[in-house]
PDB file of N, CA and C in Angstrom:
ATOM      1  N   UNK A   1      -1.394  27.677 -30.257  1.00  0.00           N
ATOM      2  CA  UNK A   1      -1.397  28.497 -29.044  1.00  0.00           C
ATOM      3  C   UNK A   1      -0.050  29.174 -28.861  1.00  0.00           C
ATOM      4  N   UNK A   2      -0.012  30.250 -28.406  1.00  0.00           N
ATOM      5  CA  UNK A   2       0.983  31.186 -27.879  1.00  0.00           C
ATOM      6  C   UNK A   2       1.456  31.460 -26.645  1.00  0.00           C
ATOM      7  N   UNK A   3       2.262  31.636 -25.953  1.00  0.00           N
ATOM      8  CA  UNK A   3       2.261  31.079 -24.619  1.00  0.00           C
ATOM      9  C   UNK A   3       3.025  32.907 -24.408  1.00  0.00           C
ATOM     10  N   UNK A   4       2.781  33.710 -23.551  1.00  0.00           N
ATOM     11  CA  UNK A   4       3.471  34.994 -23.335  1.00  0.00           C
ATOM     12  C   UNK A   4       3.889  35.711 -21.817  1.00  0.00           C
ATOM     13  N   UNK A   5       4.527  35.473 -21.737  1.00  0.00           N
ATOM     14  CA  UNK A   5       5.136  35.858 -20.283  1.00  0.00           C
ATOM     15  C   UNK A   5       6.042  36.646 -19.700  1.00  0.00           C
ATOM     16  N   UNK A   6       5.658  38.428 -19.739  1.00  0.00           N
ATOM     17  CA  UNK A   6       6.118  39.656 -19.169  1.00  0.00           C
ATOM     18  C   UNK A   6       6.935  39.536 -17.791  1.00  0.00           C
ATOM     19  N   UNK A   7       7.925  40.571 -17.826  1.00  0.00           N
ATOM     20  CA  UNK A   7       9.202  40.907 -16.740  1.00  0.00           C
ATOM     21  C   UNK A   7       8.817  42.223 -16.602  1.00  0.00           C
ATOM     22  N   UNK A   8      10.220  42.559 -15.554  1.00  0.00           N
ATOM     23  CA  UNK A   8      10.083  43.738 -15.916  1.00  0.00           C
ATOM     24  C   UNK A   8       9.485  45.023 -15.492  1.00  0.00           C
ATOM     25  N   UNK A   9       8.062  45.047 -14.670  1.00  0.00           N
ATOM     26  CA  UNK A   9       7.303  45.952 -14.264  1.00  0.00           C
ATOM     27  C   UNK A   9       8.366  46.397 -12.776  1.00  0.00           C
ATOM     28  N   UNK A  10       7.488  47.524 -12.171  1.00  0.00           N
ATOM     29  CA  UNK A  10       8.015  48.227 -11.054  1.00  0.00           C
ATOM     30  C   UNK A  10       7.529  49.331 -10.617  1.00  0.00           C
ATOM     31  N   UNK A  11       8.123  50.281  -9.473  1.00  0.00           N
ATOM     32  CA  UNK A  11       8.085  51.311  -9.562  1.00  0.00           C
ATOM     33  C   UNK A  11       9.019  52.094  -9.708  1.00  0.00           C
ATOM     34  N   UNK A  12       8.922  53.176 -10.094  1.00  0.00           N
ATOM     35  CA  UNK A  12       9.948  53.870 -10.753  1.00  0.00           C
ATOM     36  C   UNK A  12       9.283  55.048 -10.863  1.00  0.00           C
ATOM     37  N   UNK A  13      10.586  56.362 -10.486  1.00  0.00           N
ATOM     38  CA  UNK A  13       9.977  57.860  -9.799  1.00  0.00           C
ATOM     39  C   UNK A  13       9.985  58.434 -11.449  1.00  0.00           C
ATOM     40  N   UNK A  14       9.548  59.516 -11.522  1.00  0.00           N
ATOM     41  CA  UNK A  14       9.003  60.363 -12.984  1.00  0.00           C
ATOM     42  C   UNK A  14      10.376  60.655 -13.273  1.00  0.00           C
ATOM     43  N   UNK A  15      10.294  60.558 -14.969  1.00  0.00           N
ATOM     44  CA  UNK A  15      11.615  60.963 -15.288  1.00  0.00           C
ATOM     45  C   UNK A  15      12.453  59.748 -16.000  1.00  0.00           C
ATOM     46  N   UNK A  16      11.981  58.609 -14.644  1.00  0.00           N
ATOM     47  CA  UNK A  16      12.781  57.383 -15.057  1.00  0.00           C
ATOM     48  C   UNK A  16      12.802  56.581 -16.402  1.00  0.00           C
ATOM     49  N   UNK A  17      13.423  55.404 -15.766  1.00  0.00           N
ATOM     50  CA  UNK A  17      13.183  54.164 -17.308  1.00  0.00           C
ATOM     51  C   UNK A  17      13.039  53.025 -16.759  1.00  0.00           C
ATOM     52  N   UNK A  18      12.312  52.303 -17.781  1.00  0.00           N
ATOM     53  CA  UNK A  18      12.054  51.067 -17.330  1.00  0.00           C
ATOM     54  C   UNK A  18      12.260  50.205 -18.631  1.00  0.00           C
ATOM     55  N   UNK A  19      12.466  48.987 -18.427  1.00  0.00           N
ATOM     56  CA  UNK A  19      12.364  48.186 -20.044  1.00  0.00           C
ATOM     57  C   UNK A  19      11.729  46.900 -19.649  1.00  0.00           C
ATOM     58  N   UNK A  20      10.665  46.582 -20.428  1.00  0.00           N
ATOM     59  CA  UNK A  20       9.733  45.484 -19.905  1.00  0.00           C
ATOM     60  C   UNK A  20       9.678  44.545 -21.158  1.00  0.00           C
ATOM     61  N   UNK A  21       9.953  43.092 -20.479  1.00  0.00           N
ATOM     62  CA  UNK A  21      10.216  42.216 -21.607  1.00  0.00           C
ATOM     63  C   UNK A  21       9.183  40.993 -21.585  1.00  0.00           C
ATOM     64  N   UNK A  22       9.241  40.584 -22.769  1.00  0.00           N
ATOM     65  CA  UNK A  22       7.813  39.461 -22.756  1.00  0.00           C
ATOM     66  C   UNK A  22       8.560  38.124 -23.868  1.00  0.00           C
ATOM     67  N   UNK A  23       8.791  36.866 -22.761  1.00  0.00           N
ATOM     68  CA  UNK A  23       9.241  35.757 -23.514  1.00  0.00           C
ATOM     69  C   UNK A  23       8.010  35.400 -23.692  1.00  0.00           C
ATOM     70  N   UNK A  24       8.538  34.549 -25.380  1.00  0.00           N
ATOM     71  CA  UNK A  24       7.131  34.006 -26.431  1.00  0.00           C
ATOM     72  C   UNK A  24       7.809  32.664 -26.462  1.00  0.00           C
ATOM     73  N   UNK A  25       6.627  31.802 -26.442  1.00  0.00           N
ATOM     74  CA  UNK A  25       6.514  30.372 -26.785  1.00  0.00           C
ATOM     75  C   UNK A  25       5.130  30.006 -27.384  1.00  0.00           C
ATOM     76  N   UNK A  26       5.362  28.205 -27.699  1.00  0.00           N
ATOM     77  CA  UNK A  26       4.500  27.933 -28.122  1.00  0.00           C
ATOM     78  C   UNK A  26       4.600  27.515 -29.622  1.00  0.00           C
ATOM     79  N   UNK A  27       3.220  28.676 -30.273  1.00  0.00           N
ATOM     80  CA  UNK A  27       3.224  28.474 -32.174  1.00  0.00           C
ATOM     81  C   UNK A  27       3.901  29.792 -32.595  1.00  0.00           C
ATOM     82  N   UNK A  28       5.002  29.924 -32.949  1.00  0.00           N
ATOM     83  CA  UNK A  28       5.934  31.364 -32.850  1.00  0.00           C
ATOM     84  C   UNK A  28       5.728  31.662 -34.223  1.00  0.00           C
ATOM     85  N   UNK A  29       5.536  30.257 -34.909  1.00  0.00           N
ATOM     86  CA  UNK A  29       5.752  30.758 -36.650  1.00  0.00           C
ATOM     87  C   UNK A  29       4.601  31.659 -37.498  1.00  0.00           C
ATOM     88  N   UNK A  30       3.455  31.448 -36.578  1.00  0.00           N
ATOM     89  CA  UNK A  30       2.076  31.676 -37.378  1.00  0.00           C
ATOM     90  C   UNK A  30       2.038  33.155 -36.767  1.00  0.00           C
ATOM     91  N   UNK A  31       2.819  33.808 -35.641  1.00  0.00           N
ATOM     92  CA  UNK A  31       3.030  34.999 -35.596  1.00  0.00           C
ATOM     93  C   UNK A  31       2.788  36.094 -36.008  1.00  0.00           C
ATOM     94  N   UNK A  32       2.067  37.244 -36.286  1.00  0.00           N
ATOM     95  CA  UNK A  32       2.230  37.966 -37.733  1.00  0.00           C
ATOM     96  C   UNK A  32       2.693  39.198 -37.150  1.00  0.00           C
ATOM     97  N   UNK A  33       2.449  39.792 -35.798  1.00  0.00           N
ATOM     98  CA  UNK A  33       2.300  41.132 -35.108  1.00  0.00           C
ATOM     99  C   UNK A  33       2.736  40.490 -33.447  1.00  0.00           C
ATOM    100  N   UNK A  34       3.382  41.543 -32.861  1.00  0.00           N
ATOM    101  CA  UNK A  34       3.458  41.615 -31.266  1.00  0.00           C
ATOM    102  C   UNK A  34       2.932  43.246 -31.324  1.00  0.00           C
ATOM    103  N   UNK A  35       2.776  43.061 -29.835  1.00  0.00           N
ATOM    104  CA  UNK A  35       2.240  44.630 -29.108  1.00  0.00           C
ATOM    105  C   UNK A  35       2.330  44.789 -27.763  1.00  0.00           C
ATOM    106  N   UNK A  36       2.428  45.935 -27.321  1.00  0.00           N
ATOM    107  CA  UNK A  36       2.351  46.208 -25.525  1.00  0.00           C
ATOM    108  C   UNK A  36       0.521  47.119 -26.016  1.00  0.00           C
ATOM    109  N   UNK A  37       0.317  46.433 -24.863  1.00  0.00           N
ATOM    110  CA  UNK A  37      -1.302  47.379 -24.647  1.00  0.00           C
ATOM    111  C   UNK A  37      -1.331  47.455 -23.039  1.00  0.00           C
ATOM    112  N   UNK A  38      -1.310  48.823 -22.386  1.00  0.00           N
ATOM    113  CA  UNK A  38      -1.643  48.391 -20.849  1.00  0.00           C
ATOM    114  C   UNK A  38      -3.125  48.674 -20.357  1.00  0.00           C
ATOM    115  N   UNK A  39      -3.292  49.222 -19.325  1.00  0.00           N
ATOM    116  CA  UNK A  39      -4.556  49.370 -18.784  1.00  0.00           C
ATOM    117  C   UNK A  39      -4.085  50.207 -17.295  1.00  0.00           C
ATOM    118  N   UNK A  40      -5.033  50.845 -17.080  1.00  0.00           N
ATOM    119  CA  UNK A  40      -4.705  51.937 -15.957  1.00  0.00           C
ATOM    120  C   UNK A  40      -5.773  51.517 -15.058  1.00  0.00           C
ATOM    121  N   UNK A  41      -6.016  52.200 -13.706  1.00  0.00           N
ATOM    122  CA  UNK A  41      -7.055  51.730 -13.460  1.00  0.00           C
ATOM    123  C   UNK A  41      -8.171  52.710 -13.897  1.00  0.00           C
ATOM    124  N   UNK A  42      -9.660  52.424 -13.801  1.00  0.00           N
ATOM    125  CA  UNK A  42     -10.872  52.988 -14.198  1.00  0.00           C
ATOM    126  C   UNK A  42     -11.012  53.481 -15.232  1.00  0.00           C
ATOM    127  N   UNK A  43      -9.502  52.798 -16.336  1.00  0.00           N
ATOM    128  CA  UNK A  43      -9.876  53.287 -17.577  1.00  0.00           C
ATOM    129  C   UNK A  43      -9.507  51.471 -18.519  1.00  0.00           C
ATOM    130  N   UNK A  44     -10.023  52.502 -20.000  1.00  0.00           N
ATOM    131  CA  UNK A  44      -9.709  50.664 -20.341  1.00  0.00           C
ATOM    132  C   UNK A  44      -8.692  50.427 -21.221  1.00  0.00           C
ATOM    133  N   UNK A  45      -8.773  49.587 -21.907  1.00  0.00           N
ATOM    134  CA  UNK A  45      -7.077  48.815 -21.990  1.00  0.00           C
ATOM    135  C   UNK A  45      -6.679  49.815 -23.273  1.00  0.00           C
ATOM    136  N   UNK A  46      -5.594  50.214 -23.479  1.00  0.00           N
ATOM    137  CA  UNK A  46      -5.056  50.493 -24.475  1.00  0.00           C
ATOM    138  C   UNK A  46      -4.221  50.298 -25.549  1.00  0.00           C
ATOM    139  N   UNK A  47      -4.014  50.468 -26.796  1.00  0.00           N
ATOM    140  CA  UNK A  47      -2.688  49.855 -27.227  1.00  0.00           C
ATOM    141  C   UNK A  47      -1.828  51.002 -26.784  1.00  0.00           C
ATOM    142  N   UNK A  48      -0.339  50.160 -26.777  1.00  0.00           N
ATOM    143  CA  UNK A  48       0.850  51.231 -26.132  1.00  0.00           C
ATOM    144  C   UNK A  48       1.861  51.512 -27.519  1.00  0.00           C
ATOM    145  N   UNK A  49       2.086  50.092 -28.154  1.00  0.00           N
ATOM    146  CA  UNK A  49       2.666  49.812 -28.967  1.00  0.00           C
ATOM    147  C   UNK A  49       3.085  49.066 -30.039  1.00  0.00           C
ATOM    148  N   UNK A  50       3.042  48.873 -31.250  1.00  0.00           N
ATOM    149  CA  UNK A  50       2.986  47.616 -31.953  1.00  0.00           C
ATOM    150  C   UNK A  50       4.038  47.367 -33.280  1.00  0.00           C
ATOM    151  N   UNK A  51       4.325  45.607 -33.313  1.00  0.00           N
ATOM    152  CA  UNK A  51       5.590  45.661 -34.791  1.00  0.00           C
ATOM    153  C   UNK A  51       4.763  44.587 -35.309  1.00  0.00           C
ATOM    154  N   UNK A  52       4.656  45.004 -36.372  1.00  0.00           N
ATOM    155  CA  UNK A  52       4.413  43.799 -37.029  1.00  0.00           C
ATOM    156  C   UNK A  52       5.563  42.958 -37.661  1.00  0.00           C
ATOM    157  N   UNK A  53       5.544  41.705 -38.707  1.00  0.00           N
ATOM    158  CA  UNK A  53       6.374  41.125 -39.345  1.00  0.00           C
ATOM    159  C   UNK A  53       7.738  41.572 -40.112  1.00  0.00           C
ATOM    160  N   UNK A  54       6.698  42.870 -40.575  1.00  0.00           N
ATOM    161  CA  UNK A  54       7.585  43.283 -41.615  1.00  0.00           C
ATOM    162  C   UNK A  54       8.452  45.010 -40.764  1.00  0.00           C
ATOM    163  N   UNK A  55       8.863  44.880 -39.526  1.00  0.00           N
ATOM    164  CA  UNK A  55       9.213  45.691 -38.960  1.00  0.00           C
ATOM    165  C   UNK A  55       8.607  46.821 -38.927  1.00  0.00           C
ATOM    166  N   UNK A  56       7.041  47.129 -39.205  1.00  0.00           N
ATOM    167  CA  UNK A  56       6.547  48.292 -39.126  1.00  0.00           C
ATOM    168  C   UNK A  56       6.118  48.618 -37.815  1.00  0.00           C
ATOM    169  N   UNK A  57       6.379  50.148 -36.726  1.00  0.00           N
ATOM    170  CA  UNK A  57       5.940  49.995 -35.544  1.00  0.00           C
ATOM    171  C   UNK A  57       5.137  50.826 -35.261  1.00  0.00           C
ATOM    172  N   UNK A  58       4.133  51.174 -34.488  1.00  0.00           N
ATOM    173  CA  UNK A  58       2.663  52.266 -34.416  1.00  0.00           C
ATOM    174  C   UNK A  58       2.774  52.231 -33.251  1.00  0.00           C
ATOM    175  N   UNK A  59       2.948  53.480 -32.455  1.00  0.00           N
ATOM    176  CA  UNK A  59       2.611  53.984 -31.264  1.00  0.00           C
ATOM    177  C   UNK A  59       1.529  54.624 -30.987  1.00  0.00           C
ATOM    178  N   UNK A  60       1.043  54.827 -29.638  1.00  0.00           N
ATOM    179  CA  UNK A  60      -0.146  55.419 -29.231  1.00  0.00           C
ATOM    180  C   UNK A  60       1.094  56.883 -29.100  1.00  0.00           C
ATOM    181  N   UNK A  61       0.113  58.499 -29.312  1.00  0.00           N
ATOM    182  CA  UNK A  61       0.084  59.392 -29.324  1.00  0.00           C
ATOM    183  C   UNK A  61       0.786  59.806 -27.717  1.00  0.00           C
ATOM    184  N   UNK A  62       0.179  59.177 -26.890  1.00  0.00           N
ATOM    185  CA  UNK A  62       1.373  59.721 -26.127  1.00  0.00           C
ATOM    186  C   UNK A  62       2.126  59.122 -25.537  1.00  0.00           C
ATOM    187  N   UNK A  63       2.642  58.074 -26.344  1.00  0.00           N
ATOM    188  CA  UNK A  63       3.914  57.529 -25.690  1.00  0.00           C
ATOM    189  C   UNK A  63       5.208  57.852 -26.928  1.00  0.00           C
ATOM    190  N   UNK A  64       4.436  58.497 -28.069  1.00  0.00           N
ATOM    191  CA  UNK A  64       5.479  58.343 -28.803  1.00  0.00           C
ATOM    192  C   UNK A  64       7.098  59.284 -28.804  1.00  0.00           C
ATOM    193  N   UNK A  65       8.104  58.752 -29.221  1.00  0.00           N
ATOM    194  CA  UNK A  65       9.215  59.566 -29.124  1.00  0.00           C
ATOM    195  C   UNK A  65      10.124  58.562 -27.353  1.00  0.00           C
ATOM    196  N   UNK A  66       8.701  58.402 -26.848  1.00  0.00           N
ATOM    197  CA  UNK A  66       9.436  58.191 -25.044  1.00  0.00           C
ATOM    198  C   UNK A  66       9.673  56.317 -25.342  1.00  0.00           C
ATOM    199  N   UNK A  67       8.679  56.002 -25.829  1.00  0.00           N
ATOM    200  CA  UNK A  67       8.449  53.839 -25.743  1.00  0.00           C
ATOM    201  C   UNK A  67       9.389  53.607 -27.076  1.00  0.00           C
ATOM    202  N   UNK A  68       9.604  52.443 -27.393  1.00  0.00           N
ATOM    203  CA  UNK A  68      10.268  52.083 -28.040  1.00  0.00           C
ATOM    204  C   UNK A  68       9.891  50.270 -28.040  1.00  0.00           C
ATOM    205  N   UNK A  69       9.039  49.715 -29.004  1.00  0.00           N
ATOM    206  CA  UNK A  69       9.047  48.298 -29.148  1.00  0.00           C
ATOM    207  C   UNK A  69       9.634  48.007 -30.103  1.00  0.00           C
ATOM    208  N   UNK A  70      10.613  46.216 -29.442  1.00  0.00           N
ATOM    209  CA  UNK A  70      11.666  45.890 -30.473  1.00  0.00           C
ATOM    210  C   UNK A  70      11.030  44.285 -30.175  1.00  0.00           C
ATOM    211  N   UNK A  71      12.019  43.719 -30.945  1.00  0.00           N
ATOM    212  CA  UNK A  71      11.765  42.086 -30.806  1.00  0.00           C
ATOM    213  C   UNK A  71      13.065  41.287 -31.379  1.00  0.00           C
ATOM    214  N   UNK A  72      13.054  39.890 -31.267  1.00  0.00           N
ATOM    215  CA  UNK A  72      14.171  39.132 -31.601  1.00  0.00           C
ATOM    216  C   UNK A  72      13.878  38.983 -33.192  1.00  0.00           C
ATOM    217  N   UNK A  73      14.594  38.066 -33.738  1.00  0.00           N
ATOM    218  CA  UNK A  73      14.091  37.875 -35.463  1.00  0.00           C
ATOM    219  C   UNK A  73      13.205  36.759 -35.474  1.00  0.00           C
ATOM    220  N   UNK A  74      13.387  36.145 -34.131  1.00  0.00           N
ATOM    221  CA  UNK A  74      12.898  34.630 -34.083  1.00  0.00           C
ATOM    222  C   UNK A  74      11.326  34.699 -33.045  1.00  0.00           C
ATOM    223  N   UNK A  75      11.315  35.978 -32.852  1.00  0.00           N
ATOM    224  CA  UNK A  75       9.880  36.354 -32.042  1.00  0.00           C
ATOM    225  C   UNK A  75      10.098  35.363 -31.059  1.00  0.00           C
ATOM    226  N   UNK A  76      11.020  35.517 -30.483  1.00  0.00           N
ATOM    227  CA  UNK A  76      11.211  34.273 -29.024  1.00  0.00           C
ATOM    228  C   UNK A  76      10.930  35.342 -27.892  1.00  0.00           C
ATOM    229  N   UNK A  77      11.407  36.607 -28.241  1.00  0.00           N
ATOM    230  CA  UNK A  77      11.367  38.145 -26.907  1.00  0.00           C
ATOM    231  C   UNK A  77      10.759  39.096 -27.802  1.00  0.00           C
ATOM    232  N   UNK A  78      10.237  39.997 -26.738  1.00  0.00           N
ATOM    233  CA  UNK A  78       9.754  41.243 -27.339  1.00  0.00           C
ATOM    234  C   UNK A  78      10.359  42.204 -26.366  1.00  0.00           C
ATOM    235  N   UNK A  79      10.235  43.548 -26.279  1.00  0.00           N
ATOM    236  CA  UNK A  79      10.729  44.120 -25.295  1.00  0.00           C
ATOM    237  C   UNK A  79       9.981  45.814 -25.873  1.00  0.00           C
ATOM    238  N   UNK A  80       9.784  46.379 -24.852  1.00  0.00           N
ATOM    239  CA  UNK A  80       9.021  47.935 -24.719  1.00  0.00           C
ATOM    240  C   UNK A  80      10.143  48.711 -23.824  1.00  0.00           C
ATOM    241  N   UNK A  81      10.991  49.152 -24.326  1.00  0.00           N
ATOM    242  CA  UNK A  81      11.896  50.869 -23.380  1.00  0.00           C
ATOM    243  C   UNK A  81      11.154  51.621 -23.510  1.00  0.00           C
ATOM    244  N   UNK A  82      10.709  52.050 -22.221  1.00  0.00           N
ATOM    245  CA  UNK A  82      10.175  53.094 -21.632  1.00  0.00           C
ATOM    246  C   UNK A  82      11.349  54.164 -20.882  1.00  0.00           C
ATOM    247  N   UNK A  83      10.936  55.539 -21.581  1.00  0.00           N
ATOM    248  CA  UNK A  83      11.816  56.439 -20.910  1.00  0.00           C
ATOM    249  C   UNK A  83      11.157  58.081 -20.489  1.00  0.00           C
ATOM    250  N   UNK A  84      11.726  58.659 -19.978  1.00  0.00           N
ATOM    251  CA  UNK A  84      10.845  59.286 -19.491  1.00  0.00           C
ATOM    252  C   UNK A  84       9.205  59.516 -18.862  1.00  0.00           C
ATOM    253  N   UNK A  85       9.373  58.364 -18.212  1.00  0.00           N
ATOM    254  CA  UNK A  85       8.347  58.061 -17.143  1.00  0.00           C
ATOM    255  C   UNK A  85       7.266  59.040 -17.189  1.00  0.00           C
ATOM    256  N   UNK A  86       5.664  58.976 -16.913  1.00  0.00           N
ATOM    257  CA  UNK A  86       5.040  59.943 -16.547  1.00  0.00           C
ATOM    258  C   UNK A  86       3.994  59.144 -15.561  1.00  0.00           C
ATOM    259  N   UNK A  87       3.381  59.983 -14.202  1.00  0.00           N
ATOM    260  CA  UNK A  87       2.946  59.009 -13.438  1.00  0.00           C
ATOM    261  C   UNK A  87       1.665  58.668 -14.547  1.00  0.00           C
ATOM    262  N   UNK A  88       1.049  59.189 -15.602  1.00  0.00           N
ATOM    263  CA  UNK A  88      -0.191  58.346 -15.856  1.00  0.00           C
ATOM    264  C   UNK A  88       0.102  57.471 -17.045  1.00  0.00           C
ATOM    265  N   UNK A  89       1.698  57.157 -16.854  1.00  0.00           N
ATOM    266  CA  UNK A  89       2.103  55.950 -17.609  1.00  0.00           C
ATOM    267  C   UNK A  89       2.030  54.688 -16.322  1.00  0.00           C
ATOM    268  N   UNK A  90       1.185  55.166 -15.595  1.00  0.00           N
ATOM    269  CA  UNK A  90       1.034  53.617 -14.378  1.00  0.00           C
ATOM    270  C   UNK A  90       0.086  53.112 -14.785  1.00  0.00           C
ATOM    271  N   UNK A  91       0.077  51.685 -14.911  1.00  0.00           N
ATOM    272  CA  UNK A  91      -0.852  50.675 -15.331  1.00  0.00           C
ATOM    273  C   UNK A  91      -0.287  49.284 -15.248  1.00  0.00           C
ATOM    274  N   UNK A  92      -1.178  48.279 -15.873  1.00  0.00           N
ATOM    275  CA  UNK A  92      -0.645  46.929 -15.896  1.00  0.00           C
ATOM    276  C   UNK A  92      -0.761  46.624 -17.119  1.00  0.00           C
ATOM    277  N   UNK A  93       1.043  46.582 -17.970  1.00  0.00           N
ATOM    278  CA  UNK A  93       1.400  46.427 -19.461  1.00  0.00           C
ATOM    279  C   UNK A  93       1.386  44.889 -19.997  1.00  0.00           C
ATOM    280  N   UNK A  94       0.274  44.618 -20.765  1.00  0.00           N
ATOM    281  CA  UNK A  94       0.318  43.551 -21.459  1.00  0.00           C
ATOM    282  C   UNK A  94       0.876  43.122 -22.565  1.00  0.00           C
ATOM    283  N   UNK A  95       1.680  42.006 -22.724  1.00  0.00           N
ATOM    284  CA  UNK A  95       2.106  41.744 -24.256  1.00  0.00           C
ATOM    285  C   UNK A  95       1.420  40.799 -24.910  1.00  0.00           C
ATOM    286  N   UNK A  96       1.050  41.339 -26.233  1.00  0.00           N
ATOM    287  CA  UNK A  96      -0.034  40.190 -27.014  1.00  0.00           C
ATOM    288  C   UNK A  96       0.625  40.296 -28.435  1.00  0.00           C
ATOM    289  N   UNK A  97       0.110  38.670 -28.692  1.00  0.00           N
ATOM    290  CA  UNK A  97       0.461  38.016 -30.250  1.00  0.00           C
ATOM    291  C   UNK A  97      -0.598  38.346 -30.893  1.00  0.00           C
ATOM    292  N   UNK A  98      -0.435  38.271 -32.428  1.00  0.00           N
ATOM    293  CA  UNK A  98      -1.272  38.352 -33.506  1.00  0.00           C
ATOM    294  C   UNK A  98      -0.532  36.984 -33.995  1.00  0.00           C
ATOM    295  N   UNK A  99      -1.772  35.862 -34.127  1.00  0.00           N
ATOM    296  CA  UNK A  99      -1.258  35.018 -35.407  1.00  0.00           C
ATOM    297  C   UNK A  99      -1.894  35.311 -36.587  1.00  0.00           C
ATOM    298  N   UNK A 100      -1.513  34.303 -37.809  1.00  0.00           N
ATOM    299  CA  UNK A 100      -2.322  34.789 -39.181  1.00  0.00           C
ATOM    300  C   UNK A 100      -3.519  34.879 -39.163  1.00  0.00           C
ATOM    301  N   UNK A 101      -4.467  34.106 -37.989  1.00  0.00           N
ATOM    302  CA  UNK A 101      -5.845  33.800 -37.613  1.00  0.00           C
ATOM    303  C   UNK A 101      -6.797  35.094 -37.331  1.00  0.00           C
ATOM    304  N   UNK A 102      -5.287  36.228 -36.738  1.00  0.00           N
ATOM    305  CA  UNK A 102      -6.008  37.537 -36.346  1.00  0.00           C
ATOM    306  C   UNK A 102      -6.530  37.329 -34.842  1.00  0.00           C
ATOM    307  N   UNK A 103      -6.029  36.099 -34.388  1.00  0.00           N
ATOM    308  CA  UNK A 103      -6.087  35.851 -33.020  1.00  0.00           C
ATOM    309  C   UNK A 103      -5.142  36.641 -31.891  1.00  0.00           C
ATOM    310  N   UNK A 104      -5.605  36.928 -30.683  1.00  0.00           N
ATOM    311  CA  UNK A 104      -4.806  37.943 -30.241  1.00  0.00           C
ATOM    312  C   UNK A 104      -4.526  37.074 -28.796  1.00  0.00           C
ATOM    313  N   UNK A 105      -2.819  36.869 -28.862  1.00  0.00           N
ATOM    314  CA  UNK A 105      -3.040  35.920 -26.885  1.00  0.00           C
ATOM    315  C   UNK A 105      -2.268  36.978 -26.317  1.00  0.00           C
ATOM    316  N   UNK A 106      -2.535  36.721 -24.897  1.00  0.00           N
ATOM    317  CA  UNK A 106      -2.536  37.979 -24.109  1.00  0.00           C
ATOM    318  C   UNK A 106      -1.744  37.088 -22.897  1.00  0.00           C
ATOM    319  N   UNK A 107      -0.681  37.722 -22.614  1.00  0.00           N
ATOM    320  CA  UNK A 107       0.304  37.441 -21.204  1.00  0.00           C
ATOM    321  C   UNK A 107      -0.311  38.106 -20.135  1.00  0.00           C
ATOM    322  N   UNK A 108       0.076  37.602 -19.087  1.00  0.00           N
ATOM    323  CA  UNK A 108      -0.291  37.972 -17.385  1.00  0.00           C
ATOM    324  C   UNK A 108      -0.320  39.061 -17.025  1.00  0.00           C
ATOM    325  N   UNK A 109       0.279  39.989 -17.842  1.00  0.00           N
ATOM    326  CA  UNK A 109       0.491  41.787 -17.716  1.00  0.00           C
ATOM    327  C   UNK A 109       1.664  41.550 -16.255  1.00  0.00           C
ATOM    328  N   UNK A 110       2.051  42.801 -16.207  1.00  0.00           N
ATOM    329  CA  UNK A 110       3.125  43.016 -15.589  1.00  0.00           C
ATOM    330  C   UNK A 110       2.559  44.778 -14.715  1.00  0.00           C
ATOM    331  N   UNK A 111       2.825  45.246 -13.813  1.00  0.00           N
ATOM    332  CA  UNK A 111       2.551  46.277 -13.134  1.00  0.00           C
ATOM    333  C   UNK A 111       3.579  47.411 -13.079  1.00  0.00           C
ATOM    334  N   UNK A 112       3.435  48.463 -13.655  1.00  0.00           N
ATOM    335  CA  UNK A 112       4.414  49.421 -13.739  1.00  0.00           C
ATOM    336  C   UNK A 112       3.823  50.629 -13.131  1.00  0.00           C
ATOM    337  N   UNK A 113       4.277  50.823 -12.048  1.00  0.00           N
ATOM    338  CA  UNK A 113       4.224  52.461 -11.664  1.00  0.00           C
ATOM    339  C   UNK A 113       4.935  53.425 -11.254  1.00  0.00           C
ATOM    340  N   UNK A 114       4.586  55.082 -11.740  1.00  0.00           N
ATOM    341  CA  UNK A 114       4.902  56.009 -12.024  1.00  0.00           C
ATOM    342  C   UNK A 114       4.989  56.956 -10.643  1.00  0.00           C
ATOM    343  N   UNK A 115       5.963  57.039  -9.806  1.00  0.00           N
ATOM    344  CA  UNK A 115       5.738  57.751  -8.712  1.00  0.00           C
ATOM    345  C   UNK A 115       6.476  58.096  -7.747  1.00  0.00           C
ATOM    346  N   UNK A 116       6.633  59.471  -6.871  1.00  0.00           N
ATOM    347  CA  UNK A 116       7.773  59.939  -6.503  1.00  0.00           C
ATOM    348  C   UNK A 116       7.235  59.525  -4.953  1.00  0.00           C
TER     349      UNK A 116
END
């Protein structure tokens, strides 16, 4: 089991930044991938962002250039910089594990919104 637990959310006017962080516990070693995926309302969840093991990272289309996911070496933190704010970057950002199982655990999400 993976244990995942997001910081971090807010509001914050267009333009802004935010950096939202997700401590990992638990089975850290069997690890293979982290990701931010949020969810807006009346729409459904998305991926935002993802690294796998071997430092490779895949963004969704429109966050790219603005998000930025990093992590520790020891996958103890993950962390998503967000910059340049847009309000339909408001949602509630989840951080989820991949172990080797292809199992995916999912933290409490965190609430970030976009608004003047």
């Amino acid at each position: 089991q993976v244990q995942l637990v997001e910081s971090g959310g807010g509001l914050v006017q267009p333009g802004g930044s935010l950096r939202l962080s997700c401590a990992v516990s638990g089975s850290i070693f069997g690890i293979r991938a982290m990701a931010w995926y949020r969810q807006a309302p009346g729409k459904q969840r998305e991926l935002v962002a993802g690294l796998d093991t071997g430092g490779v990272t895949n963004y969704a289309d429109s966050v790219k250039g603005r998000f930025t996911i990093s992590r520790d070496k020891a996958n103890n933190a993950v962390w998503l910089q967000m910059t340049t704010l847009k309000p339909e970057d408001t949602a509630v950002y989840y951080c989820v594990a991949v172990n080797s199982s292809l199992t995916r655990f999912w933290g409490q999400g965190t609430q970030v919104t976009v608004s003047s």
